[in-house]
Protein backbone atom coordinates (compact mmCIF):
# COMPACT_ATOMS: atom_id res chain seq x y z
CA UNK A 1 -42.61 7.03 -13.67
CA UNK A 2 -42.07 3.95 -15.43
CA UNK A 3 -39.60 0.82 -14.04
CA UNK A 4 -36.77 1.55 -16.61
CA UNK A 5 -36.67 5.61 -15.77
CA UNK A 6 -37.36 4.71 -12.40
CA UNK A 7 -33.95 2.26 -12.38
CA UNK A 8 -31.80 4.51 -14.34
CA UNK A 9 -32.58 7.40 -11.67
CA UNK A 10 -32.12 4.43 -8.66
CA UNK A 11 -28.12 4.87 -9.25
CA UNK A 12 -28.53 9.07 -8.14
CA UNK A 13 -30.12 7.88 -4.72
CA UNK A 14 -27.17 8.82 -2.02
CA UNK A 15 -29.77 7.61 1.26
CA UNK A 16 -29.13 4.38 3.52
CA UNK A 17 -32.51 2.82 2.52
CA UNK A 18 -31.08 2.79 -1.35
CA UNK A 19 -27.67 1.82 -0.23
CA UNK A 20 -28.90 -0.92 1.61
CA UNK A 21 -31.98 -2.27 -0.65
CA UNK A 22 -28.72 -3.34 -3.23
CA UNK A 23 -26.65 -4.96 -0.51
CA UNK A 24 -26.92 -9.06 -0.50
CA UNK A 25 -29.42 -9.81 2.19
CA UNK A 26 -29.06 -14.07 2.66
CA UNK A 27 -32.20 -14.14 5.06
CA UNK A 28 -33.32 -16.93 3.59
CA UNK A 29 -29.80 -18.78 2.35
CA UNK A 30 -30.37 -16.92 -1.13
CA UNK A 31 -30.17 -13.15 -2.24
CA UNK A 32 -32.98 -11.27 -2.22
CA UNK A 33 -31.92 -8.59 -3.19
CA UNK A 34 -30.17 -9.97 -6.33
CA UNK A 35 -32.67 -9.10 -8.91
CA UNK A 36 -33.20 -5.89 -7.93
CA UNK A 37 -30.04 -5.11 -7.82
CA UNK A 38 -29.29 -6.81 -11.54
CA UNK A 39 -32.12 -4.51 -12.64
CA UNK A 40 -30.01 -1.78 -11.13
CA UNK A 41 -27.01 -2.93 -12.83
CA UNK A 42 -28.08 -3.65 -15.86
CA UNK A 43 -30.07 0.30 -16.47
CA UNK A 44 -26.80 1.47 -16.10
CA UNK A 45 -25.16 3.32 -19.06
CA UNK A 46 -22.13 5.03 -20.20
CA UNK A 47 -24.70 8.29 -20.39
CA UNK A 48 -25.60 7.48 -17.01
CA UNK A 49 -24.87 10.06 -13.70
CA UNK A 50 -24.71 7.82 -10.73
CA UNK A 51 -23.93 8.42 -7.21
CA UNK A 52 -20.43 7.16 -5.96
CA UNK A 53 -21.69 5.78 -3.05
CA UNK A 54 -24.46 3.95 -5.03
CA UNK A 55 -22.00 2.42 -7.54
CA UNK A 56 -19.74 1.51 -4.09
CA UNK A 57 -23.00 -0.08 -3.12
CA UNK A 58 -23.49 -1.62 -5.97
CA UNK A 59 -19.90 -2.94 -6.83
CA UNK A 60 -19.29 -4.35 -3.21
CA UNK A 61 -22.71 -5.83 -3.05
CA UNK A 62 -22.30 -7.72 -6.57
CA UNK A 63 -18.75 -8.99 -5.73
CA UNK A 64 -19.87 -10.22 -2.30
CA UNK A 65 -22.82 -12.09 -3.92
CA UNK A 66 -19.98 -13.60 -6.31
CA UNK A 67 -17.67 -14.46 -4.10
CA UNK A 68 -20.10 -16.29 -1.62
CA UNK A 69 -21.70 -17.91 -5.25
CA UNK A 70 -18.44 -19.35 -6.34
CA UNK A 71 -19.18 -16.97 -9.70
CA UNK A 72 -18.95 -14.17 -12.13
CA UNK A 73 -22.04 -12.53 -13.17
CA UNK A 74 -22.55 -10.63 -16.55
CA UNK A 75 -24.03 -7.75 -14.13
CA UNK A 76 -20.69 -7.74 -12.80
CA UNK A 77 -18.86 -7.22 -15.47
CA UNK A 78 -21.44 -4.35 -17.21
CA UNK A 79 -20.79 -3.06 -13.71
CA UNK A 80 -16.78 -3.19 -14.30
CA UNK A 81 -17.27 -1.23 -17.66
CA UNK A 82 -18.72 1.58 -16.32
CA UNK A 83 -17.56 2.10 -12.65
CA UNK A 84 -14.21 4.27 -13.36
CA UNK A 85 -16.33 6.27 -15.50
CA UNK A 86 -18.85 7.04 -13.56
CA UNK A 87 -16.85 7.78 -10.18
CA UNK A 88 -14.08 9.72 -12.27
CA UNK A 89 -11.73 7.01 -10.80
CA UNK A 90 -12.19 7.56 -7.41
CA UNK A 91 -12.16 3.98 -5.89
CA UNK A 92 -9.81 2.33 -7.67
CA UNK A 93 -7.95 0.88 -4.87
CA UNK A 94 -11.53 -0.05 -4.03
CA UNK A 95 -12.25 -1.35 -7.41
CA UNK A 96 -8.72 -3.15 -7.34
CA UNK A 97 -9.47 -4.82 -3.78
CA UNK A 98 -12.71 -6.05 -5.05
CA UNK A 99 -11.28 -7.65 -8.71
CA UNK A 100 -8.53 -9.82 -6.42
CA UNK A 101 -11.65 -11.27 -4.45
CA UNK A 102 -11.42 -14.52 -6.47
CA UNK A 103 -10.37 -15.50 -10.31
CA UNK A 104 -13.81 -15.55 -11.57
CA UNK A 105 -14.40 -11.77 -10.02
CA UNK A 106 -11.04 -10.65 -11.95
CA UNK A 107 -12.25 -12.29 -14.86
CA UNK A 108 -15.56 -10.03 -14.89
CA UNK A 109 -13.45 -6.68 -13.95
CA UNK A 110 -10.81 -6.80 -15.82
């Protein structure tokens, strides 16, 4: 399996380890997990099955990096696109809690 097939079937993975290997992890006052979890982002596709708790993960993950960056990221907002769509609008109080994190998160999600 190749690194794009292997990304776009990433967002299926349900388990802690996968959950986890997308959250921010500042061990060394940067994220290292933030270009994995871009890579993540950014294989995702309107086409695309994904798990809800991976695109929870992913969503929470990408607005904590944001927040703590003072930013918006284009990952986030590919990530706003598809995230009712691919949870069948499960989490939008979720999704709603994360956009009012800060004006350059709203900007990306809305």
């Amino acid at each position: 399996m190749n690194k794009s097939e292997y990304l776009k079937t990433f967002v299926a993975f349900n388990d802690d380890a996968s959950l986890l290997s997308v959250s921010p992890d500042w061990s060394d006052g940067i994220d290292l997990n933030l270009e994995f979890r871009h890579q993540v982002i950014d294989s995702l596709t309107l086409e695309t099955s994904a798990a809800p708790a991976m695109m929870k993960a992913l969503l929470k993950a990408e607005v904590e990096y944001c927040e703590k960056s003072w930013c918006g990221t284009p990952q986030l907002r590919k990530l706003a696109s598809v995230f009712h769509k691919l949870t069948n609008n499960q989490f939008t109080e979720l999704y709603d809690e994360c956009a009012l994190r800060s004006y350059d998160i709203e900007n990306c999600m809305r």
